[in-house]
N, C-alpha and C. Protein backbone atom coordinates (compact mmCIF):
# COMPACT_ATOMS: atom_id res chain seq x y z
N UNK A 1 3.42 70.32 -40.75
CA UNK A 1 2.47 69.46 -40.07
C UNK A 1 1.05 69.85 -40.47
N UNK A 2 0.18 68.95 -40.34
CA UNK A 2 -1.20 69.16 -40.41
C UNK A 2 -2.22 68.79 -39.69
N UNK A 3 -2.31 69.36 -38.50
CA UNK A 3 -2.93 69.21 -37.50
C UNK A 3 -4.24 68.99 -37.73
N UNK A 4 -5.30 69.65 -38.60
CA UNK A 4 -6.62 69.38 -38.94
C UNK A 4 -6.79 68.14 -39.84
N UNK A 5 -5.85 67.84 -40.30
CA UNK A 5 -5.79 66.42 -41.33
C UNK A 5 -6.08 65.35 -40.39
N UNK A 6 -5.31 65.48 -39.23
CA UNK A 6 -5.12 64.58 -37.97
C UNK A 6 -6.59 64.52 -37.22
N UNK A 7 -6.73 65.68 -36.85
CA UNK A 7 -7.84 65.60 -36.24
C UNK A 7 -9.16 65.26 -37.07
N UNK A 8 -9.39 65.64 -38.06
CA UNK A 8 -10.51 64.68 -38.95
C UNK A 8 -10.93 63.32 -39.22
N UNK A 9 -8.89 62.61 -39.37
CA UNK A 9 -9.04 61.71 -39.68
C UNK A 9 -9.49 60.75 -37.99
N UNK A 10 -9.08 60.82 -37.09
CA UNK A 10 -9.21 60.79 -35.73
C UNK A 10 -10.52 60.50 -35.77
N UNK A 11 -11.96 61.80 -36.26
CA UNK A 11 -13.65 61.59 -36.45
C UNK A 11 -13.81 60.81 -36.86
N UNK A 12 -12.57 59.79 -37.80
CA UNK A 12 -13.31 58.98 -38.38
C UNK A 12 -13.57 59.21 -40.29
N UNK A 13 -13.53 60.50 -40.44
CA UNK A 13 -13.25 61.04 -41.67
C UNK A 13 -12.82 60.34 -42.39
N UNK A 14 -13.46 60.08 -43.91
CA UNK A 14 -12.55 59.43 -45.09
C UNK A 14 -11.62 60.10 -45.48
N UNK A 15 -10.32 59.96 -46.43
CA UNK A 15 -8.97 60.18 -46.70
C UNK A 15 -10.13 61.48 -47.64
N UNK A 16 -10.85 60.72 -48.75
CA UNK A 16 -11.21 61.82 -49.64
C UNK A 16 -11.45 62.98 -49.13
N UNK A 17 -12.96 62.80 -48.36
CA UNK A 17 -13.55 63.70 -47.69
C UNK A 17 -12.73 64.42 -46.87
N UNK A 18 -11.56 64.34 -46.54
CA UNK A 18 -10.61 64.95 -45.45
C UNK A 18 -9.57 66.30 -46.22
N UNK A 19 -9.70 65.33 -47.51
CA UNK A 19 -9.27 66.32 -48.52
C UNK A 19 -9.81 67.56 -48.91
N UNK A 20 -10.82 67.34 -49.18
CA UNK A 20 -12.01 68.04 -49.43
C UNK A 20 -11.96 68.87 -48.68
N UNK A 21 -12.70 68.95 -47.32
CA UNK A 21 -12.86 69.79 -46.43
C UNK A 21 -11.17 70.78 -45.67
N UNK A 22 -10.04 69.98 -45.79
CA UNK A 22 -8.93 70.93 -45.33
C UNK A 22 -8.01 71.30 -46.81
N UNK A 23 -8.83 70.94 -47.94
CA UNK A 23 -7.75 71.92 -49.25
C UNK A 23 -6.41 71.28 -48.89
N UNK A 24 -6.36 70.30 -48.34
CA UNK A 24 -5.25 69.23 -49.00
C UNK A 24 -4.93 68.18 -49.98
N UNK A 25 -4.25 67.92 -50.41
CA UNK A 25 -4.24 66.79 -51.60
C UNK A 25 -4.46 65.28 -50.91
N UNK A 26 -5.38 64.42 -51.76
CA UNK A 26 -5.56 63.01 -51.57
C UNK A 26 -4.39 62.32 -50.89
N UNK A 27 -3.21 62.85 -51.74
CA UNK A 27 -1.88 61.91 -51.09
C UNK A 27 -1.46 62.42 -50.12
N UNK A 28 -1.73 63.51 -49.69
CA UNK A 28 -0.65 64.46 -48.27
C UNK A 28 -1.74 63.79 -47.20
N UNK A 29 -2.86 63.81 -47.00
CA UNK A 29 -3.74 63.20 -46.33
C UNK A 29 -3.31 61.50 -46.02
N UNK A 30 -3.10 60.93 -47.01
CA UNK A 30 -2.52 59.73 -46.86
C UNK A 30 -1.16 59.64 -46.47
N UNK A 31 -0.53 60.45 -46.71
CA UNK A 31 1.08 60.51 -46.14
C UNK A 31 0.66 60.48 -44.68
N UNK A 32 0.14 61.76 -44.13
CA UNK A 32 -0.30 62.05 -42.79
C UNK A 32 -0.86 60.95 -42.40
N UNK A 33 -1.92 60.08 -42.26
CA UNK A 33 -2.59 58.80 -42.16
C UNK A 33 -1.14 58.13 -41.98
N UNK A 34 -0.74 57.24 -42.68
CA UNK A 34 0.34 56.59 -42.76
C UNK A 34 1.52 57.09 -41.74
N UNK A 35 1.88 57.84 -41.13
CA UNK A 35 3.27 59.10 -40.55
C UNK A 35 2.32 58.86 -39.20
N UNK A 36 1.06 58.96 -38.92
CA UNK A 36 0.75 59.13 -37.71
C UNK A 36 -0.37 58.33 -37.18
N UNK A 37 -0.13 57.09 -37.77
CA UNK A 37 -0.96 55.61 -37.47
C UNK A 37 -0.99 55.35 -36.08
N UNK A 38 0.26 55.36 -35.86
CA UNK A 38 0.39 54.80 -34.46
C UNK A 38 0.39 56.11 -33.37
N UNK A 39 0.50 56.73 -33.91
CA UNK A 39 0.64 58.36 -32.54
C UNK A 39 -0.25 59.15 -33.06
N UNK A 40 -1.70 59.54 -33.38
CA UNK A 40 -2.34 60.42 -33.82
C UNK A 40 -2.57 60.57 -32.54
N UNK A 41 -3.10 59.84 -31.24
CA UNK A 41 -3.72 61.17 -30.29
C UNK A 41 -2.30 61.71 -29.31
N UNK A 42 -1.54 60.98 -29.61
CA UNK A 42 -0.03 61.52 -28.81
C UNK A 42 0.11 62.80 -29.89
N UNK A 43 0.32 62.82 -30.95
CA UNK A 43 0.56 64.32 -31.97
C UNK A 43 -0.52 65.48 -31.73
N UNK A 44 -1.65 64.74 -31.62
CA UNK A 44 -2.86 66.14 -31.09
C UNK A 44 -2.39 66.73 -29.92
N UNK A 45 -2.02 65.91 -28.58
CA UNK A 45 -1.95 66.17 -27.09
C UNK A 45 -0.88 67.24 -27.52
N UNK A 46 0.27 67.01 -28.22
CA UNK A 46 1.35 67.92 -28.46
C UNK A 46 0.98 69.43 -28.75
N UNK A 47 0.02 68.84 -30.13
CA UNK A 47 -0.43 70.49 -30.83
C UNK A 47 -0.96 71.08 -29.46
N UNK A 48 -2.12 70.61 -28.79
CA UNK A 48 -3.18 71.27 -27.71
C UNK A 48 -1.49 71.84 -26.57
N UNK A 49 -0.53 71.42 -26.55
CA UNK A 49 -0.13 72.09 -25.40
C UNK A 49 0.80 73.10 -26.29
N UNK A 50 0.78 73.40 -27.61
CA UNK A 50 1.67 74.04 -27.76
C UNK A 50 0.94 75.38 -27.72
């Protein structure tokens, strides 16, 4: 999982720029984007209680 991918993209963050700043690849960023379209703040609430 990539919890800071999530939460960037969440700010509003571009895919690039998201890259950039968490040393992930263009496409894993977009995988993540895509995987958690519909549940990004349900997947954060998860991380925060774990």
């Amino acid at each position: 999982m990539h919890p800071r991918v999530v939460e960037e993209l969440l700010k509003g963050v571009s895919i690039r720029r998201t890259a950039a700043i968490t040393g992930v690849s263009v496409s894993t960023v977009q995988r993540v984007k895509k995987s958690n379209s519909y549940s990004c703040s349900g997947y954060l609430e998860v991380q925060k209680a774990s």
